[in-house]
Every structure is written in structure tokens, then in C-alpha cells.
Protein backbone atom coordinates (compact mmCIF):
# COMPACT_ATOMS: atom_id res chain seq x y z
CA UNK A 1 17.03 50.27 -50.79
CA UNK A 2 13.40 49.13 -49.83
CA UNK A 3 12.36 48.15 -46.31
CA UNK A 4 9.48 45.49 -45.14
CA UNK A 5 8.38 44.93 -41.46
CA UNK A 6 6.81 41.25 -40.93
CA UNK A 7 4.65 40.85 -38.03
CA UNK A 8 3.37 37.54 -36.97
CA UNK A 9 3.22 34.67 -34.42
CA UNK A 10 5.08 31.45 -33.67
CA UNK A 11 3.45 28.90 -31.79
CA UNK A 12 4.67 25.21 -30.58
CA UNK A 13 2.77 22.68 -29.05
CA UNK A 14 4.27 19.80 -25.96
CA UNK A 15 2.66 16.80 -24.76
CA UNK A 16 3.87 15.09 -22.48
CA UNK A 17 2.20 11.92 -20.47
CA UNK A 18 1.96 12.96 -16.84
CA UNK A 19 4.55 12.19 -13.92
CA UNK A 20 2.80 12.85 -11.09
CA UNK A 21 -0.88 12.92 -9.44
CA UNK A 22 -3.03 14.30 -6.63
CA UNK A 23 -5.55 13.01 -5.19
CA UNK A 24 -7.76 14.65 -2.86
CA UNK A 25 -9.91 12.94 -0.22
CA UNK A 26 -12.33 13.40 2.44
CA UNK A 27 -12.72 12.17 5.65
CA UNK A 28 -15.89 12.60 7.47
CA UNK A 29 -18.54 11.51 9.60
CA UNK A 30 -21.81 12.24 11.35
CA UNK A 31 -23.16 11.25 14.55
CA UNK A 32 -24.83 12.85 18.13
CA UNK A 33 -21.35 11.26 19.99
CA UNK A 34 -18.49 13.87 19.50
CA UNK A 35 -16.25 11.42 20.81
CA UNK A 36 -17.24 8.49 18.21
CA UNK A 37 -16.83 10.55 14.90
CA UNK A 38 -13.96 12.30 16.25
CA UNK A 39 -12.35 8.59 16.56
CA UNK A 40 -13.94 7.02 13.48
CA UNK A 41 -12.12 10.29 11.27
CA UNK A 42 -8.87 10.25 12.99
CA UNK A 43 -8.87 6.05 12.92
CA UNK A 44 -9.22 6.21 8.96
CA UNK A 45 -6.79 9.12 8.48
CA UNK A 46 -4.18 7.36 10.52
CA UNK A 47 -5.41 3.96 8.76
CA UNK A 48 -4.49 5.74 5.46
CA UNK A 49 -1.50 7.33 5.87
CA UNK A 50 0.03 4.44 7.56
CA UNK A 51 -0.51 2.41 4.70
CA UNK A 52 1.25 5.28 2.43
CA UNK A 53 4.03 5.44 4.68
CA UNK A 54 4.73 1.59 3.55
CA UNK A 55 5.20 2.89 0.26
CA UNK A 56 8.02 5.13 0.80
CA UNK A 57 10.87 3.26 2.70
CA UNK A 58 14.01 4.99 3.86
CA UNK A 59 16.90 4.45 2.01
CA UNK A 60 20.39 4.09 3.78
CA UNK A 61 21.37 7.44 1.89
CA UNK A 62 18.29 9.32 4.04
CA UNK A 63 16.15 9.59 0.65
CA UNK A 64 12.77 7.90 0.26
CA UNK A 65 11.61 6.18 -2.30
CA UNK A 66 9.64 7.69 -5.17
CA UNK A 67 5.92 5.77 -5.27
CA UNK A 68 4.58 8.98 -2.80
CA UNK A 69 6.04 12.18 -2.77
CA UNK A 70 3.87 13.71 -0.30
CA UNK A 71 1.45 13.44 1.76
CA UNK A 72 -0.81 16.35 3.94
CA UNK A 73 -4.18 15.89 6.01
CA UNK A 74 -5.56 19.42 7.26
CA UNK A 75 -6.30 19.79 11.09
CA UNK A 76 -9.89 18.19 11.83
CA UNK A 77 -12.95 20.56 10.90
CA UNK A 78 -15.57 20.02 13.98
CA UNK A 79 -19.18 21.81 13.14
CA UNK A 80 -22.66 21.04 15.26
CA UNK A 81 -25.88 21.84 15.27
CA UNK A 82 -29.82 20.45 16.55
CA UNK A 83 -31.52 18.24 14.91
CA UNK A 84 -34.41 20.11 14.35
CA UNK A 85 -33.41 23.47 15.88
CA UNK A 86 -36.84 25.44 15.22
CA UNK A 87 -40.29 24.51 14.48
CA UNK A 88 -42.51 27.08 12.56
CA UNK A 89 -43.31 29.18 15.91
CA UNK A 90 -39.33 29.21 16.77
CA UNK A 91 -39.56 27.31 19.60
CA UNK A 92 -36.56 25.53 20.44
CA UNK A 93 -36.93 22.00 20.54
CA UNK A 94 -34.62 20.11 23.14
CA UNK A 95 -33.37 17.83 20.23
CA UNK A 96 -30.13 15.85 20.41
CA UNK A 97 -27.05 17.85 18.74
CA UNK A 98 -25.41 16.14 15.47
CA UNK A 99 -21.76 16.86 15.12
CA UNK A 100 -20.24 16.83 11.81
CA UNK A 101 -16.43 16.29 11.80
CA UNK A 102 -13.69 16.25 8.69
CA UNK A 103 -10.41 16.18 7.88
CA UNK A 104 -8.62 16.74 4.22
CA UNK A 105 -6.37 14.43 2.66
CA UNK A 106 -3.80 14.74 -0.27
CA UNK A 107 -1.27 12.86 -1.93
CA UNK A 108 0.98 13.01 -4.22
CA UNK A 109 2.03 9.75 -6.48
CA UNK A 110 4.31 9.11 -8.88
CA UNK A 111 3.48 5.06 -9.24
CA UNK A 112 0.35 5.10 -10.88
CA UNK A 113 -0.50 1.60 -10.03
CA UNK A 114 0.11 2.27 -6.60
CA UNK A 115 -2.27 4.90 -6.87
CA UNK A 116 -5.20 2.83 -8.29
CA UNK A 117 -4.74 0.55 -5.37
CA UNK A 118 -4.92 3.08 -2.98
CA UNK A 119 -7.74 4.48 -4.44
CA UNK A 120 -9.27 0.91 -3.70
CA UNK A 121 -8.30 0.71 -0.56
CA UNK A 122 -10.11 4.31 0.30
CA UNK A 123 -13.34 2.54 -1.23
CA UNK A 124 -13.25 0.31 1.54
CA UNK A 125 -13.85 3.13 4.43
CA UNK A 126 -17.20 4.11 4.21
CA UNK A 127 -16.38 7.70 6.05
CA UNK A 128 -14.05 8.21 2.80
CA UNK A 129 -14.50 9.67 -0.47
CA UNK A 130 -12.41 10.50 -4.04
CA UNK A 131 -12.75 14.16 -4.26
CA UNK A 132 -10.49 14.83 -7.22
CA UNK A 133 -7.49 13.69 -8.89
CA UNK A 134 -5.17 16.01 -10.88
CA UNK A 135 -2.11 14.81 -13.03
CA UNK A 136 0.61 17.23 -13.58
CA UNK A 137 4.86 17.41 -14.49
CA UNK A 138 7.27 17.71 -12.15
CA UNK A 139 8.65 21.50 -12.11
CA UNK A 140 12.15 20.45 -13.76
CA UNK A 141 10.09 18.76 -16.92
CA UNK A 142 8.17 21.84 -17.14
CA UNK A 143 11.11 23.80 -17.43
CA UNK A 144 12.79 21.34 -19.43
CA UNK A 145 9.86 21.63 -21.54
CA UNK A 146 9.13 25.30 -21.27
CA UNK A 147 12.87 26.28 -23.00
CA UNK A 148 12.18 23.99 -26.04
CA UNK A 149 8.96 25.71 -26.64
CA UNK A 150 10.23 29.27 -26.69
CA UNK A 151 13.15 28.18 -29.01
CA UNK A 152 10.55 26.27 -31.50
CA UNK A 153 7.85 28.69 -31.09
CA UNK A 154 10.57 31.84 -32.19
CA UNK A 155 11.49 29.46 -34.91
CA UNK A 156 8.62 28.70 -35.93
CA UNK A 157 7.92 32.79 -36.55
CA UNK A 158 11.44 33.07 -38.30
CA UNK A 159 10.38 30.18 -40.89
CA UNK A 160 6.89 32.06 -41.94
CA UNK A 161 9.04 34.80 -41.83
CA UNK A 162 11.81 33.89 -43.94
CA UNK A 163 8.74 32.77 -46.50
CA UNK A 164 6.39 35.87 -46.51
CA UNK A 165 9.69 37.71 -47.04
CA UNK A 166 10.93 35.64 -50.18
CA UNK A 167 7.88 35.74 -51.40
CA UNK A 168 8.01 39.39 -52.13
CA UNK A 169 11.64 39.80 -53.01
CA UNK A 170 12.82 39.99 -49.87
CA UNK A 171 15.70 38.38 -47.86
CA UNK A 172 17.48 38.58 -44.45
CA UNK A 173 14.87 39.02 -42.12
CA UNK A 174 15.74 39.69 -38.53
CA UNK A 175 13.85 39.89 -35.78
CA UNK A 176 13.51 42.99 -34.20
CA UNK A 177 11.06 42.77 -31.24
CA UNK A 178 9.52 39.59 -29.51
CA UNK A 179 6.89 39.06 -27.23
CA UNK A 180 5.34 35.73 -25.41
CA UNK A 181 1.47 35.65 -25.67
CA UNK A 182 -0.67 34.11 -23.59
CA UNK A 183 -2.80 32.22 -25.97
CA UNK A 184 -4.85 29.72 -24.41
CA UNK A 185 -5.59 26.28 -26.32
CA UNK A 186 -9.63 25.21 -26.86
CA UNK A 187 -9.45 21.68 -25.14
CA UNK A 188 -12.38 20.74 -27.37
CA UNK A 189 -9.90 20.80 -30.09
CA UNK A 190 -7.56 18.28 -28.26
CA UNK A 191 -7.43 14.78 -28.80
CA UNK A 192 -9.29 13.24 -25.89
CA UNK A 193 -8.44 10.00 -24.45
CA UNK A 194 -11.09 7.28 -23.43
CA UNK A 195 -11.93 7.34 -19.25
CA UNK A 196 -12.30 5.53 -16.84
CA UNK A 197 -14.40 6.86 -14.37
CA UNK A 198 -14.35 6.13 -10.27
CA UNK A 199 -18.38 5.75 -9.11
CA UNK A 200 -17.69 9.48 -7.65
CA UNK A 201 -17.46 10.79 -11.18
CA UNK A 202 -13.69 11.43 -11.39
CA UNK A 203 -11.61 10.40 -14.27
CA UNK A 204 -9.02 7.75 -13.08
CA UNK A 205 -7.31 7.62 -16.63
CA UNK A 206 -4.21 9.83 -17.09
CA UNK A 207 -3.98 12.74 -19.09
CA UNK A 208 -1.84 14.15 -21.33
CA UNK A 209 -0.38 17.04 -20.07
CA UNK A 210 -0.64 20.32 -22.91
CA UNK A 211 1.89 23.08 -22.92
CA UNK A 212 1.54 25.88 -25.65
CA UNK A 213 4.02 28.25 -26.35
CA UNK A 214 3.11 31.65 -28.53
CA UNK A 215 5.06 34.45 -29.73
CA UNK A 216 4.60 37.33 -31.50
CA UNK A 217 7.68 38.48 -33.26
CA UNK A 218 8.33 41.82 -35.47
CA UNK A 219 10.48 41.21 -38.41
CA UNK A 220 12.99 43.70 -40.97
CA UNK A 221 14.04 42.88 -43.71
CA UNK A 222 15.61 45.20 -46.95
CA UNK A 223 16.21 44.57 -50.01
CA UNK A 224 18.61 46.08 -53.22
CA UNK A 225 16.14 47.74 -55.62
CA UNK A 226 19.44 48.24 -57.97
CA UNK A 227 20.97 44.77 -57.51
CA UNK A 228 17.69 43.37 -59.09
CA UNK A 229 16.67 40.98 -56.35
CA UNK A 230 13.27 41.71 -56.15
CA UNK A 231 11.15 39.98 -58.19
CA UNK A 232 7.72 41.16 -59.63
């Protein structure tokens, strides 16, 4: 009876087209009245999430509907300072004070034409600006997706497996030991889609969402000198 061990890795690939987006904004303005860029902030936060609220309705069953899923402004960040606090002898001039207020805004949408238009509508404040946008799956796709991976990826091992083995005379391989790797795809390597960028630089066009799945799996596998099956 002759033994082989087979060590190697399985690997799948998902892509999926995303189901959900962030998009992070900024409120914020500048002035030497407290009062007036405290109000001009809190106007256009209020001015924005009240138009977001019209996009998720209460249904008679309690549940809203699914254009937003979220939405989150952080409290308002209030910083100040003199216009020209020190000259080259630090002397303090008696300059008027600039205050410098802002407030963060997220959302999460799962309409993506309703999320272009908002984006629109935040063009129109001129205290407001795109920060970022960030597509992603919802947590029971990724799982969804996540179980299929590790089956295909482990298959995908027992295949090459079942090949190195017959290759050699061998047959029966079993696995043995197996062990998720974190193996990192090179995006450059990706197909990239055409974008479409906002005039603050961030892609508006959805991306495809990658998941990568790789194992590395130990194999046995024996074979019958006497019975012949090995071949040469």
C-alpha cells in the first residue's frame, strides 16, 4: 500500500451588482456671526433630511418603505478663531473672530435613482458637499454569498485534487485538514467599469461588489501497489 498527501488551494470568485449605498456629506459654513452659520447648517440639514423622510412613508403594517434605509447627521462641530491672530512681533490684533461650524451627514439608499436625485438636490446648497459614496450588500446577501463560496472554493481543491491524484495512480482522495486564507484580490486585475464622476471627484457609477473565497486543503490518498492500479 502506497500513500500520497496533496496540498493545495481552492479559490471561488462572487460578483454581485450592489444593493445598497452611502453617501457621505458635509455641511458647513463660515462667517464672523455664530448665530448665522449656526442657522444656515442646521436650515440645510433639516432641509435635507426632510426631503429623505418623503422617501420612506409608513406603511399601515409600521414598516417603511425601502428607497432609504437610514439616515444619521452627527451633533454640530463649532470651531473659532481671529482673523489674523498674530502679526510677526505677536501682537494680538483686535480682529473680528470667524466661526467655522459643521455637521455630518449619511445615508443609506437602496433606490439608486433616488439617490442620483438627491445627490442633485445637495448640489443646490452651496454650504453642501459629496464627500464619498460607498456601495455595498446587504449582510443576508453576504452571507448568502459567503456559504456558496466556501462550498465552491473546497470543491474547487477536491477537483485539482482528484486530478493531481489520478495522474499518478492514485484514487480516493480525502481531505484531511482545511483552512480559509485570506488572500486578497489585485483590483488592477478586475474588470473595471466606465465612471461617471460628480465635479467633487467621486464615482457616481455602481460597482460591482468582489467576494473571494480561498482555501487551503491537505489531501490523502493510497493506493494498491499489488492490485496494479498505479500506472507508470
Amino acid at each position: 500500500m502506497s500513500s500520497l498527501n496533496i496540498t493545495l488551494r481552492g479559490h471561488y470568485t462572487a460578483t454581485r451588482f450592489p444593493e445598497q449605498a452611502m453617501v457621505h456629506l458635509t455641511i458647513e459654513s463660515t462667517g464672523e456671526s455664530e448665530a448665522t452659520i449656526t442657522h444656515e447648517v442646521t436650515s440645510t440639514c433639516n432641509d435635507l433630511h426632510a426631503s429623505l423622510e418623503t422617501l420612506r412613508p409608513i406603511q399601515e403594517d409600521g414598516t417603511t418603505s425601502s428607497e432609504v434605509s437610514s439616515i444619521s447627521a452627527s451633533e454640530m462641530y463649532m470651531t473659532t478663531k481671529n482673523r489674523n491672530a498674530y502679526d510677526s512681533t505677536e501682537t494680538i490684533y483686535d480682529s473680528p473672530r470667524i466661526y467655522n461650524a459643521i455637521i455630518t451627514f449619511y445615508v443609506v439608499f437602496c433606490d439608486f435613482n433616488e439617490l442620483h436625485k438627491f445627490i442633485q438636490k445637495v448640489d443646490g446648497y452651496p454650504n453642501a458637499r459629496l464627500n464619498n459614496l460607498i456601495w455595498y450588500l446587504t449582510d443576508a446577501t453576504k452571507g448568502e454569498i459567503g456559504a456558496e463560496s466556501r462550498k465552491k472554493a473546497v470543491l474547487d481543491a477536491v477537483t485539482k485534487a482528484d486530478q493531481y491524484a489520478k495522474a499518478v495512480g492514485f484514487e480516493d482522495v480525502i481531505p484531511v485538514d482545511i483552512r480559509e486564507i485570506d488572500e486578497s484580490l489585485n483590483p488592477a486585475a478586475l474588470p473595471q467599469k466606465p465612471t461617471f464622476r460628480h465635479p467633487s471627484g467621486v464615482s457616481l457609477t455602481p460597482q460591482d461588489i468582489v467576494l473571494n473565497c480561498c482555501v487551503q486543503v491537505v489531501f490523502g490518498a493510497s493506493c494498491d501497489l499489488a492490485s496494479g492500479a498505479r500506472t507508470d
